[in-house]
Protein backbone atom coordinates (compact mmCIF):
# COMPACT_ATOMS: atom_id res chain seq x y z
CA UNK A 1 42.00 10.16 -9.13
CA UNK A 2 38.34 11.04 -10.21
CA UNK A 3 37.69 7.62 -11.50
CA UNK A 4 38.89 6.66 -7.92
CA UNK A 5 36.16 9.16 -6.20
CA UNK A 6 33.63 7.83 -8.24
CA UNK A 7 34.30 4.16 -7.71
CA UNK A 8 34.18 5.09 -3.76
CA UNK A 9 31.07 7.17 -4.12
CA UNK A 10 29.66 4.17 -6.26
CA UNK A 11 30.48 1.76 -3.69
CA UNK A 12 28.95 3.99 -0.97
CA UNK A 13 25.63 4.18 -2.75
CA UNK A 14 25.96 0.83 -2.91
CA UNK A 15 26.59 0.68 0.89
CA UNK A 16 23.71 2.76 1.65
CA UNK A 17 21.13 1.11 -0.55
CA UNK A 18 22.37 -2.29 0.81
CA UNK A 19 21.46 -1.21 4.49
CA UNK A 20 18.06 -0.22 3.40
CA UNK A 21 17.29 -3.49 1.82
CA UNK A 22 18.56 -5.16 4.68
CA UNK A 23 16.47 -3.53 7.34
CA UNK A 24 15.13 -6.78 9.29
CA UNK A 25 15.15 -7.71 12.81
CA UNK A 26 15.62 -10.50 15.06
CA UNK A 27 12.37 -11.01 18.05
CA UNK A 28 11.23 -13.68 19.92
CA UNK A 29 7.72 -13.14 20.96
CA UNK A 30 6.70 -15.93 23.95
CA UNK A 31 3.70 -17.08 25.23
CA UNK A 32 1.03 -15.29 23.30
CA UNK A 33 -2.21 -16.32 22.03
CA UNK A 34 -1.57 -16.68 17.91
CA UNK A 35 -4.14 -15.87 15.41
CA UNK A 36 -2.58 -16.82 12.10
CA UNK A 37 -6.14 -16.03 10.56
CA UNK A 38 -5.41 -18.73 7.80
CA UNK A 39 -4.92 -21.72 10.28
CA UNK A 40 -7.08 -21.14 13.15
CA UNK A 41 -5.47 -19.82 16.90
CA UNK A 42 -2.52 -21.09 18.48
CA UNK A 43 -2.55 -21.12 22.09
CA UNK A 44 0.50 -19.84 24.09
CA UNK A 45 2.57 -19.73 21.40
CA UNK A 46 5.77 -18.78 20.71
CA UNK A 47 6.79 -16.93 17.46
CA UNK A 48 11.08 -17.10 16.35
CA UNK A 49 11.41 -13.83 13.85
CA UNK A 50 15.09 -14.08 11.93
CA UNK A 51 16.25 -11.51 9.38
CA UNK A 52 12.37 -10.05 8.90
CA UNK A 53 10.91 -13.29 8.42
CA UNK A 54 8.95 -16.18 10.64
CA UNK A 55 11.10 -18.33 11.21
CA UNK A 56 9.64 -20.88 13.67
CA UNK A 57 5.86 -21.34 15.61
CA UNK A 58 5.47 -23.72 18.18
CA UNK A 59 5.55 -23.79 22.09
CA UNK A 60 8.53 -24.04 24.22
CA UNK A 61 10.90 -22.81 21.42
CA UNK A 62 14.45 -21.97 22.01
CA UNK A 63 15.20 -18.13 22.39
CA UNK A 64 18.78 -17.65 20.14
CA UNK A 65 21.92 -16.12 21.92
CA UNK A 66 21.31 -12.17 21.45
CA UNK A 67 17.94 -12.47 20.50
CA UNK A 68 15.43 -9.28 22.18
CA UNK A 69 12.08 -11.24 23.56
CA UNK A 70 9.13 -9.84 23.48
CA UNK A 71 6.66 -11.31 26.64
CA UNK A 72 3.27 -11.95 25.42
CA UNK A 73 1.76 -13.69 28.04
CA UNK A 74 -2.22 -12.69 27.99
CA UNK A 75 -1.80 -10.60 24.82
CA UNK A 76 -3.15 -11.41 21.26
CA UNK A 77 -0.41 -11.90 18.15
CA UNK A 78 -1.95 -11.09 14.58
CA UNK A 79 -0.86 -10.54 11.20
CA UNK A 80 0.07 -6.51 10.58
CA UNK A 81 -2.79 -5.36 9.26
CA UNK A 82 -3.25 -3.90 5.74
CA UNK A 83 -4.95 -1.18 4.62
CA UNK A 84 -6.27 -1.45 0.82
CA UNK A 85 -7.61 2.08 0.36
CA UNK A 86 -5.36 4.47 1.75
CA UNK A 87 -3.97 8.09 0.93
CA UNK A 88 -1.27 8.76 3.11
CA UNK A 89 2.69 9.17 2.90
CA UNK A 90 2.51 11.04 -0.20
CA UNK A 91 2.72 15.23 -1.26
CA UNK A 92 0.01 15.10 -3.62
CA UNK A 93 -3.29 12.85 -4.56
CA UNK A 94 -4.80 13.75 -7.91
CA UNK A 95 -3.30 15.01 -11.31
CA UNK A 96 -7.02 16.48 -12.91
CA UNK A 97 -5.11 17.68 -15.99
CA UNK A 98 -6.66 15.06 -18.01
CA UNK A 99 -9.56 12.27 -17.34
CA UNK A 100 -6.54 9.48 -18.18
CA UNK A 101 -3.23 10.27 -16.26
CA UNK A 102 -1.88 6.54 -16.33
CA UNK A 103 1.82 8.32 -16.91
CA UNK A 104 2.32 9.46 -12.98
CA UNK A 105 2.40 7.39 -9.93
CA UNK A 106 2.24 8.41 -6.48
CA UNK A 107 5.23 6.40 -5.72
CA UNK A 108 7.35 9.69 -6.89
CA UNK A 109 6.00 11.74 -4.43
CA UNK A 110 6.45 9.81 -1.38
CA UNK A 111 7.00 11.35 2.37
CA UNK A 112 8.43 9.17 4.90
CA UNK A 113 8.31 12.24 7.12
CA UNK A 114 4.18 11.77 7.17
CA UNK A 115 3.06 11.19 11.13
CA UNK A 116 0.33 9.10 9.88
CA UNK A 117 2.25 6.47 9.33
CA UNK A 118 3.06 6.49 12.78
CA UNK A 119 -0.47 6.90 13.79
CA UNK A 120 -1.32 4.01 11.44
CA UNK A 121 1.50 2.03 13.03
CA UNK A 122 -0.79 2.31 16.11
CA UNK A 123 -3.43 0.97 15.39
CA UNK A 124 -1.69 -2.20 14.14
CA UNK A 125 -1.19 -1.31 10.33
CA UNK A 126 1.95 -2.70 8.85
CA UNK A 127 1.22 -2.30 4.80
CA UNK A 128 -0.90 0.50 2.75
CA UNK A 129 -2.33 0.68 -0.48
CA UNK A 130 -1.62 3.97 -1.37
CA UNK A 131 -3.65 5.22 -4.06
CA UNK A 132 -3.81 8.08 -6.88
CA UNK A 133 -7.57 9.79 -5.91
CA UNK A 134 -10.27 9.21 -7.99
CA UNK A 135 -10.79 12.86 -9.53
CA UNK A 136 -10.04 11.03 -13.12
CA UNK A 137 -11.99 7.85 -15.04
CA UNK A 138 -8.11 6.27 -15.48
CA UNK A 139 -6.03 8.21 -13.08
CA UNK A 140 -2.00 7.39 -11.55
CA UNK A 141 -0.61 4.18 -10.41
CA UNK A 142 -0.35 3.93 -7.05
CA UNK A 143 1.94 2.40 -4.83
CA UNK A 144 1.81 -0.19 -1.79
CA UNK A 145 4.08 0.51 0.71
CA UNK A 146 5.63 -0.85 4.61
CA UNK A 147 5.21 1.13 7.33
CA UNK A 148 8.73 1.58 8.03
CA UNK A 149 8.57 4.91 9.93
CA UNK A 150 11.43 6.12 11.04
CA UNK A 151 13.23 5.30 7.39
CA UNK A 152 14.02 8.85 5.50
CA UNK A 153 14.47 7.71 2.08
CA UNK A 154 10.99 7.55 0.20
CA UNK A 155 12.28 4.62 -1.74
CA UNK A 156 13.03 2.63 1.96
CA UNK A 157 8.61 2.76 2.14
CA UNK A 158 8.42 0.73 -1.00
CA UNK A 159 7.65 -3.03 -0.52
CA UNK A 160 10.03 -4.98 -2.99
CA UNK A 161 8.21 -6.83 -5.53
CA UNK A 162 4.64 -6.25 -5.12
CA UNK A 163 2.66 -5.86 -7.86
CA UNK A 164 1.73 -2.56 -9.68
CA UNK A 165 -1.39 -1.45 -9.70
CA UNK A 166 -3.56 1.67 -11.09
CA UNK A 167 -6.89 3.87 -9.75
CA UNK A 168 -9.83 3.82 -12.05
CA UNK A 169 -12.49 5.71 -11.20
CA UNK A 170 -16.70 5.71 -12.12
CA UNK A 171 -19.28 8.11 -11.28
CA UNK A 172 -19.34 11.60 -9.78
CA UNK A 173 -16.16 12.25 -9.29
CA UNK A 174 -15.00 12.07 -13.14
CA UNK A 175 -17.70 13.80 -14.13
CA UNK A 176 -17.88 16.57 -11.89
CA UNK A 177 -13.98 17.58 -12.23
CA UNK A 178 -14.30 17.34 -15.85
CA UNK A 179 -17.44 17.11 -17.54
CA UNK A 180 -18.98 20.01 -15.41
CA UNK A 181 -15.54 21.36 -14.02
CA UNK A 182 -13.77 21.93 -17.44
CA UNK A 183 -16.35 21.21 -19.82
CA UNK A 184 -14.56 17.99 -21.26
CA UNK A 185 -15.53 14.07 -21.30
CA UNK A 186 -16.33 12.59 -19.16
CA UNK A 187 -19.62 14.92 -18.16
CA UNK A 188 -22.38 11.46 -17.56
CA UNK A 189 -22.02 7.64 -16.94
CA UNK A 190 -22.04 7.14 -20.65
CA UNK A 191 -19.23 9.22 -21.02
CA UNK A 192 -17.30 7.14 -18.16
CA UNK A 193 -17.30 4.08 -20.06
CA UNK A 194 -16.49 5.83 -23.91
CA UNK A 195 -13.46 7.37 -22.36
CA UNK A 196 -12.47 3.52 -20.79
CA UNK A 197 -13.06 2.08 -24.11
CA UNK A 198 -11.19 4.58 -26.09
CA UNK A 199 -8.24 4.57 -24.07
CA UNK A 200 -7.71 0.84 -24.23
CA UNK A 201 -8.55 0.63 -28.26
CA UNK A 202 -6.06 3.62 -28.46
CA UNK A 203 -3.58 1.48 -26.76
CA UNK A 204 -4.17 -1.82 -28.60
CA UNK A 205 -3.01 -0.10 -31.63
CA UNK A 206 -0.29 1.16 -30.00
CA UNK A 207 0.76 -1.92 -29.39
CA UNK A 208 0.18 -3.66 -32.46
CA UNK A 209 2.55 -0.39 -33.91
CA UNK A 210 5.04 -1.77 -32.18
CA UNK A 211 5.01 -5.62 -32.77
CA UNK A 212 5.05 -4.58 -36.46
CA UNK A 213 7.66 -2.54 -35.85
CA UNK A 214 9.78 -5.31 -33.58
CA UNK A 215 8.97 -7.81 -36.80
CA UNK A 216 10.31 -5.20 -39.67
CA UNK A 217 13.29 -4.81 -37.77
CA UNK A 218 13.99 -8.19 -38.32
CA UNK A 219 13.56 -7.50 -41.92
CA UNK A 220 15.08 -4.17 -41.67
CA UNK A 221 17.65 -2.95 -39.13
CA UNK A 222 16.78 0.59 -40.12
CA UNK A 223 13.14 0.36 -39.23
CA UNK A 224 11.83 3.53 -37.46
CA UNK A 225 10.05 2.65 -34.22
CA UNK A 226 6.44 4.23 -33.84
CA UNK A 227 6.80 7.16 -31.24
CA UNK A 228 7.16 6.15 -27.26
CA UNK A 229 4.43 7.26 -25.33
CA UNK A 230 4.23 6.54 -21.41
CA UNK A 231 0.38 6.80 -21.24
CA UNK A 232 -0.44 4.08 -23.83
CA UNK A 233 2.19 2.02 -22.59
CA UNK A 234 1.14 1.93 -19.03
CA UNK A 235 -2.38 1.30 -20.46
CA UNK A 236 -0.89 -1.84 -22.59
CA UNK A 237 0.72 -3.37 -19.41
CA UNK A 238 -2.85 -3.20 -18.56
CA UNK A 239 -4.23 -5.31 -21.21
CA UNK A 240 -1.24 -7.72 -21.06
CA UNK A 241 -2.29 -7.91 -17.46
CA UNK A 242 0.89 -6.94 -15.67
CA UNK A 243 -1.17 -4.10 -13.65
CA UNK A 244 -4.14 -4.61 -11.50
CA UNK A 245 -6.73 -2.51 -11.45
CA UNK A 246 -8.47 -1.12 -8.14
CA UNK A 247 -11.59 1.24 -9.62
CA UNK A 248 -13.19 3.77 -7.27
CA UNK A 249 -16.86 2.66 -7.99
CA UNK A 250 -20.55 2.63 -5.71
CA UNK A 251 -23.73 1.95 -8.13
CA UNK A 252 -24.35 -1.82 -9.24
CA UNK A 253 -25.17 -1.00 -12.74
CA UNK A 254 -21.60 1.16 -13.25
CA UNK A 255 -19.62 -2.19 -11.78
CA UNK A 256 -21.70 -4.52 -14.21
CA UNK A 257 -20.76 -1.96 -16.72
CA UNK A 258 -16.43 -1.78 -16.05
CA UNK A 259 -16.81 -5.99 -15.98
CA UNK A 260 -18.38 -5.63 -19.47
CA UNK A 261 -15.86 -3.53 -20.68
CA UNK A 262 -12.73 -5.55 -19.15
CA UNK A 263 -14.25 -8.87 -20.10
CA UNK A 264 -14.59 -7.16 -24.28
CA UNK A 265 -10.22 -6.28 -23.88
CA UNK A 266 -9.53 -9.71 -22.04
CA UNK A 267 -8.88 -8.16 -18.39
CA UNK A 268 -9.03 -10.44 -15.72
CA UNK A 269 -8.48 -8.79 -12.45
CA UNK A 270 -10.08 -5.99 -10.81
CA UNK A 271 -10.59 -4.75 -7.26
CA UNK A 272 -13.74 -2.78 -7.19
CA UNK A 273 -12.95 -0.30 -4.29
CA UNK A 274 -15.86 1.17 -2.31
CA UNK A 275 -18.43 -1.02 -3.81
CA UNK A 276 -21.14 0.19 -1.67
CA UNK A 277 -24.01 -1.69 -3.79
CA UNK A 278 -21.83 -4.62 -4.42
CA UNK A 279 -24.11 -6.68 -2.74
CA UNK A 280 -26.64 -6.14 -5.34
CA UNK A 281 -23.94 -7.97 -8.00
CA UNK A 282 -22.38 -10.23 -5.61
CA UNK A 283 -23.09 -13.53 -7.84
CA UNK A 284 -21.75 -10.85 -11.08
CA UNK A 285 -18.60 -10.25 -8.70
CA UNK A 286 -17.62 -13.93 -8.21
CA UNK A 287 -18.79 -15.10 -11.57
CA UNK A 288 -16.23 -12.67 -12.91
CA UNK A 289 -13.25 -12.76 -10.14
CA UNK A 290 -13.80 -9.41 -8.98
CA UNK A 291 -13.01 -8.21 -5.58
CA UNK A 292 -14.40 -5.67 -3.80
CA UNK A 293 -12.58 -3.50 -0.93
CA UNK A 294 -15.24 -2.13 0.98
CA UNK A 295 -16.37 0.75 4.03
CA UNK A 296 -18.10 -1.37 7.13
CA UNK A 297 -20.81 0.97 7.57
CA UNK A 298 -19.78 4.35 5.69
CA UNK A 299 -22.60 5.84 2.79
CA UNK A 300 -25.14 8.40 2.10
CA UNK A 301 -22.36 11.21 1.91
CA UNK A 302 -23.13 11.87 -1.36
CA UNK A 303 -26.12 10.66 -3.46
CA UNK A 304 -24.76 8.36 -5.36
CA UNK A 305 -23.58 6.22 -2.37
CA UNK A 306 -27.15 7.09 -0.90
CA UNK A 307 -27.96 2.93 -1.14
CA UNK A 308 -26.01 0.65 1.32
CA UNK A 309 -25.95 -1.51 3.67
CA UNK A 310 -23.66 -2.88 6.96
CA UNK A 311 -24.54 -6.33 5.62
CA UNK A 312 -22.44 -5.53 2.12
CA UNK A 313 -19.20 -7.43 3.31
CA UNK A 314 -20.81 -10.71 4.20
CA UNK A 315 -22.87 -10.52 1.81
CA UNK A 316 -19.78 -10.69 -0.49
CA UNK A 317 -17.87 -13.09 1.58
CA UNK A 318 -20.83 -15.63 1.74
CA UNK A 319 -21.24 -14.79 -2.46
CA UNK A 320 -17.47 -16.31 -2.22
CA UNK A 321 -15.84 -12.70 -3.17
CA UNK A 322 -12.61 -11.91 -2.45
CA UNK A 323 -13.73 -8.96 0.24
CA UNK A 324 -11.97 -6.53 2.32
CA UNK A 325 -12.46 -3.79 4.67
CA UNK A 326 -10.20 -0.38 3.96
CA UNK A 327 -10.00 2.97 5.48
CA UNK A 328 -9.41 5.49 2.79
CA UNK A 329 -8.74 7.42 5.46
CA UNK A 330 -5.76 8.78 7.98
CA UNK A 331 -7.91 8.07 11.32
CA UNK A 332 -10.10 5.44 10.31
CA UNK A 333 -6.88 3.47 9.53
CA UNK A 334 -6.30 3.39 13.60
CA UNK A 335 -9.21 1.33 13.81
CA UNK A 336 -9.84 -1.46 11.11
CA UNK A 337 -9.60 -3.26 13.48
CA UNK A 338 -12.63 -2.42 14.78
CA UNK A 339 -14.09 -2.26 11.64
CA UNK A 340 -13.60 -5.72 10.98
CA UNK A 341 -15.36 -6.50 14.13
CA UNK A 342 -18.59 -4.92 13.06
CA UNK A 343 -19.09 -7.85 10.48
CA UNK A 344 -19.52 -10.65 13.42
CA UNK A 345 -23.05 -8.24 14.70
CA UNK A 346 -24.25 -7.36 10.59
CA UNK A 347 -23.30 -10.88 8.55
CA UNK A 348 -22.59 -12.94 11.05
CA UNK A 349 -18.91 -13.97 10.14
CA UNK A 350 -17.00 -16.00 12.04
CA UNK A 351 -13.65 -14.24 13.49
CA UNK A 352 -11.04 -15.63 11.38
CA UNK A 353 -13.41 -14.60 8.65
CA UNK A 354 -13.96 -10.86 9.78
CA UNK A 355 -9.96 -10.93 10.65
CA UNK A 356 -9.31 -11.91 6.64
CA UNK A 357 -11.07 -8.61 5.45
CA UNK A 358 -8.09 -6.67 7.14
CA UNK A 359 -5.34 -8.99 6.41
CA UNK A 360 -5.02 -12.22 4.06
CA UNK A 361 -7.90 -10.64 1.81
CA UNK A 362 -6.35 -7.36 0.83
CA UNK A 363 -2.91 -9.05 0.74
CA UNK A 364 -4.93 -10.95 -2.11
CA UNK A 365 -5.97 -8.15 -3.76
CA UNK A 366 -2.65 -6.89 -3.91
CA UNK A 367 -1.17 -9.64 -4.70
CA UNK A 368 1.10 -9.85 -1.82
CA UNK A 369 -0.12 -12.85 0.10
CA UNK A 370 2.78 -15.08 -0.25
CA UNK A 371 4.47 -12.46 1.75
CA UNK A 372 1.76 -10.97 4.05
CA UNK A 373 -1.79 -11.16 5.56
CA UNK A 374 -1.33 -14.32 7.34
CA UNK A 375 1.28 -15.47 10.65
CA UNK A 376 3.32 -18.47 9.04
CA UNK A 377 6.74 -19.68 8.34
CA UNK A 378 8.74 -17.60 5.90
CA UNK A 379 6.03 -15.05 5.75
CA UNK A 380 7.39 -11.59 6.71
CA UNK A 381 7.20 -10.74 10.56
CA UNK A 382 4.83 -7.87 9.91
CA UNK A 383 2.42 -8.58 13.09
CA UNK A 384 0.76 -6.69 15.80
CA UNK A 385 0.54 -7.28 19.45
CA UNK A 386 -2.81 -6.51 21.25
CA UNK A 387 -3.80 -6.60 24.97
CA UNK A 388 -7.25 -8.34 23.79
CA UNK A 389 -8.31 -9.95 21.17
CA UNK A 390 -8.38 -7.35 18.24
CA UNK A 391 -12.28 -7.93 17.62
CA UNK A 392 -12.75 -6.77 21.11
CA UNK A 393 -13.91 -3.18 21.76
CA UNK A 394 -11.59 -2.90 24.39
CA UNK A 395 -8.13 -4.29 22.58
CA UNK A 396 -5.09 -2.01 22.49
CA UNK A 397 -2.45 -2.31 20.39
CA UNK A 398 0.83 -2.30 22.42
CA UNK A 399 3.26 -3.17 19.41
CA UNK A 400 3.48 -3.15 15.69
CA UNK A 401 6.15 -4.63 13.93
CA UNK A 402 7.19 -4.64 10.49
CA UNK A 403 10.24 -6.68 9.04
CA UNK A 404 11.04 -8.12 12.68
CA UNK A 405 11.30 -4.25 13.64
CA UNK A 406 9.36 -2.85 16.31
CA UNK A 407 7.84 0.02 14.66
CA UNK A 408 5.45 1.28 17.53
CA UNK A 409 5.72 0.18 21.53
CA UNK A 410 3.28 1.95 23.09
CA UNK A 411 4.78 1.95 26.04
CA UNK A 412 7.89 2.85 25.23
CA UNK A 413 7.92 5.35 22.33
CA UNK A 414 8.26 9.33 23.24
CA UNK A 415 5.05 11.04 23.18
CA UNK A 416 6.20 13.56 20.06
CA UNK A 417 7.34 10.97 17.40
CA UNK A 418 7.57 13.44 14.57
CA UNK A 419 10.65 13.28 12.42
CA UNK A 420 11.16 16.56 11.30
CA UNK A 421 9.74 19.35 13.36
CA UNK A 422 8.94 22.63 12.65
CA UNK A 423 8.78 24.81 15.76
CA UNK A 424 6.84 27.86 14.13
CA UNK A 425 4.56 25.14 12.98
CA UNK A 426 1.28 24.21 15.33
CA UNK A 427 1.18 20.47 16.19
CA UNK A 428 -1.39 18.88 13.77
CA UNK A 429 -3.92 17.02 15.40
CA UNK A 430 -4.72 13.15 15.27
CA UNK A 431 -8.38 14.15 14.63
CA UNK A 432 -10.34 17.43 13.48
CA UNK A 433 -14.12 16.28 14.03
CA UNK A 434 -15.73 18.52 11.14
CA UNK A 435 -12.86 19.20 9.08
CA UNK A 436 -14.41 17.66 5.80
CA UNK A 437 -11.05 17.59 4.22
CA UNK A 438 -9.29 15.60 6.90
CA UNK A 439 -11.69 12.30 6.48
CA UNK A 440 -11.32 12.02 2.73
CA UNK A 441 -8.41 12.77 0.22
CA UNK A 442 -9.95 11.35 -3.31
CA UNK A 443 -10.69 14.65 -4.09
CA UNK A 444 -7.59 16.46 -3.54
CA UNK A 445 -6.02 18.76 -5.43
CA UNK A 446 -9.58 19.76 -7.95
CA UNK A 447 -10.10 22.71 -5.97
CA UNK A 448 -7.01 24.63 -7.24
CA UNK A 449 -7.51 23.57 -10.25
CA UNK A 450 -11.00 24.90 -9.93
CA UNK A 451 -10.09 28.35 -8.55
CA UNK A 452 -7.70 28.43 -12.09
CA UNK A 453 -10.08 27.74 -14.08
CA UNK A 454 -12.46 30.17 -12.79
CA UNK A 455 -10.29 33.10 -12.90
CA UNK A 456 -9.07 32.43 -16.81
CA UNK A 457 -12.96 32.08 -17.58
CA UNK A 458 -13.09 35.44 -15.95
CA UNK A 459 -10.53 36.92 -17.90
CA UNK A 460 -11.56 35.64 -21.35
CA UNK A 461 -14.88 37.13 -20.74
């Protein structure tokens, strides 16, 4: 009798699991004007969305028996939009108990329940890159995830498949929470770079413990292993390049400096995030293979990111770097779109260019463009629907939709779309202009471990 329970509780598991994977929608969206940002605009186009995917593009197509159609006569189709830099969804941001935390992942402390994914739904956002912060020089893996609000199960926010990837971080921020915070390395620039170095030599001989291992046991089934450790081996699936790195960085000389280091332990592939002189380096970039995820117009909030320039994307783009435009940010996320627009006035970049730094680019960087970032066949209907073109100031996004589901109508949805509601609780809002904490949340999390500090200091002495 129990071993029938279990096989029925088993099989219900099963069941439920199944019907998250299989989340994807059937749409037909007529008539709109296409911008598959990878093969120029489609006029009055229809788009044929089975199971999640694209399934057809063309004019006149045939609408499917049971099929929901979407009119978008006079409105604008483009890819979902994807943010590279992003913090939401998840309970916490930083673990500061140690300049290299490679061991945790934000991806265990998911929340489905977050409203900004709702609010990032709206302004056409269909993937995130959400990221560990930066309060460490090697800090968590982070996670990229669909906006599939409305899903309870942290693991339904997952996208299947795409690559892992991990924060680095250079500058201030390392060397403020430790070196001056708790009196460890990193406390300069120079220390930055030692800790990067010794971390990856530490886990080179790590691994070179456990080939000899893997080639005495051949010799010897009673070989004893060398001791598992989950930092060094997240740090070896670094070197053996089966994690991307995505490094909080703004001086030139400090991104010259990370592409010395990962060129010295055979790294390939890095996303410099921020990046605000990358201009200065933009030949260095290329030359290398870096990419750079960048603000539009954001610096001077702190002195190291006192140098800048609205120019820094095209600059990169016409330097033939993989470039992007990101948030890092729960209300700038509404408005990449706009963002990407600011790149026609300061670079002069055509649209399909300036429309690539919010979708096909990051996809790249992510390494989720064979599934994202661009509108064609067999590509997954993640796409957004606006009354204008997006560039325009005065576009609205009416509908997002991710996997064939329509995620966001704004004409239809309720005006409280919360999913778990607390009635003693006041309603957040969208936007706190002056809240300092609201814009940014690479920090979070160092000012607890501040206060802590601070008071055992106080006690010793």
């Amino acid at each position: 009798m129990f071993c029938a329970n279990l096989l029925a509780c088993c099989l219900l598991l099963g069941l439920i699991t199944t019907a998250h994977a299989q989340r994807k929608g059937d749409l037909f969206i007529r008539n709109g004007t296409v911008l598959t940002v990878t093969n120029g605009t489609l006029e009055n186009t229809d788009i044929l969305i089975r199971n999640g995917k694209i399934a057809a593009l063309g004019q006149n197509l045939k609408v499917p028996e049971g099929v929901e159609v979407i009119d978008a006569t006079g409105m604008y189709v483009m890819p979902g939009i994807i943010d590279a830099h992003s913090h939401i969804a998840i309970s916490n941001v930083n673990e500061v108990t140690n300049p290299v935390t490679p061991e945790v992942s934000v991806g265990d402390v998911l929340d489905p329940y977050d409203i900004r994914i709702y609010r990032a739904l709206a302004g056409g956002v269909t993937v995130s890159h959400v990221m560990h912060g930066s309060a460490n020089v090697i800090g968590g893996q982070n996670e990229t995830i669909k906006h599939r609000y409305g899903e309870t199960d942290p693991d339904a926010l997952r996208m299947e498949g795409a690559p892992r990837t991990i924060k680095f971080a250079l500058g201030e921020n390392p060397t403020r929470v430790h070196g001056r915070g708790h009196n460890v390395p990193p406390l300069s620039r120079m220390g930055v770079e030692f800790i990067i170095r010794d971390a990856f030599h530490k886990a080179q001989r790590y691994m070179e413990a456990w080939d000899h291992y893997e080639q005495e046991r051949k010799r010897n089934p009673r070989a004893v292993p060398p001791p598992y450790n989950e930092r060094l081996e997240v740090l070896a699936d670094i070197l053996r390049g089966n994690i991307l790195i995505h490094c909080h960085s703004y001086r030139a000389d400090e991104i010259l400096m990370l592409m010395r280091v990962l060129k010295d332990f055979g790294i390939q592939r890095v996303v410099f995030q921020h990046a605000n002189e990358a201009f200065k380096v933009a030949p260095e970039l290329a030359a290398f293979g870096a990419m750079a995820s960048v603000f539009s117009d954001w610096w001077a909030y702190k002195f190291e990111v006192y140098y800048s320039t609205a120019y820094n994307a095209a600059i990169l783009t016409r330097n033939g770097v993989i470039t992007s435009i990101n948030s890092d940010s729960p209300e700038l996320n509404r408005h990449l779109y706009h963002e990407a627009a600011k790149t026609l006035k300061y670079g002069g970049l055509t649209e399909d260019e300036a429309l690539a730094l919010i979708t096909i680019n990051p996809a790249r960087q992510l390494g989720i463009e064979d599934r994202v970032g661009s509108i064609e066949v067999g590509k997954d209907a993640d796409l957004a629907i606006f009354s204008a073109h997006p560039l325009s100031i005065y576009a609205v996004c009416k509908k997002t939709i991710v996997d064939g589901i329509v995620r966001f109508d704004a004409d239809r949805d309720p005006d409280d779309m919360r999913l778990r509601v607390d009635p003693e609780r006041p309603v957040e809002l969208a936007i706190r202009w002056g809240d300092h904490q609201h814009g940014h949340r690479c920090l979070e999390g160092i000012d607890l471990i501040e206060f802590l500090t601070e008071t055992l200091q106080s006690e010793w002495q």
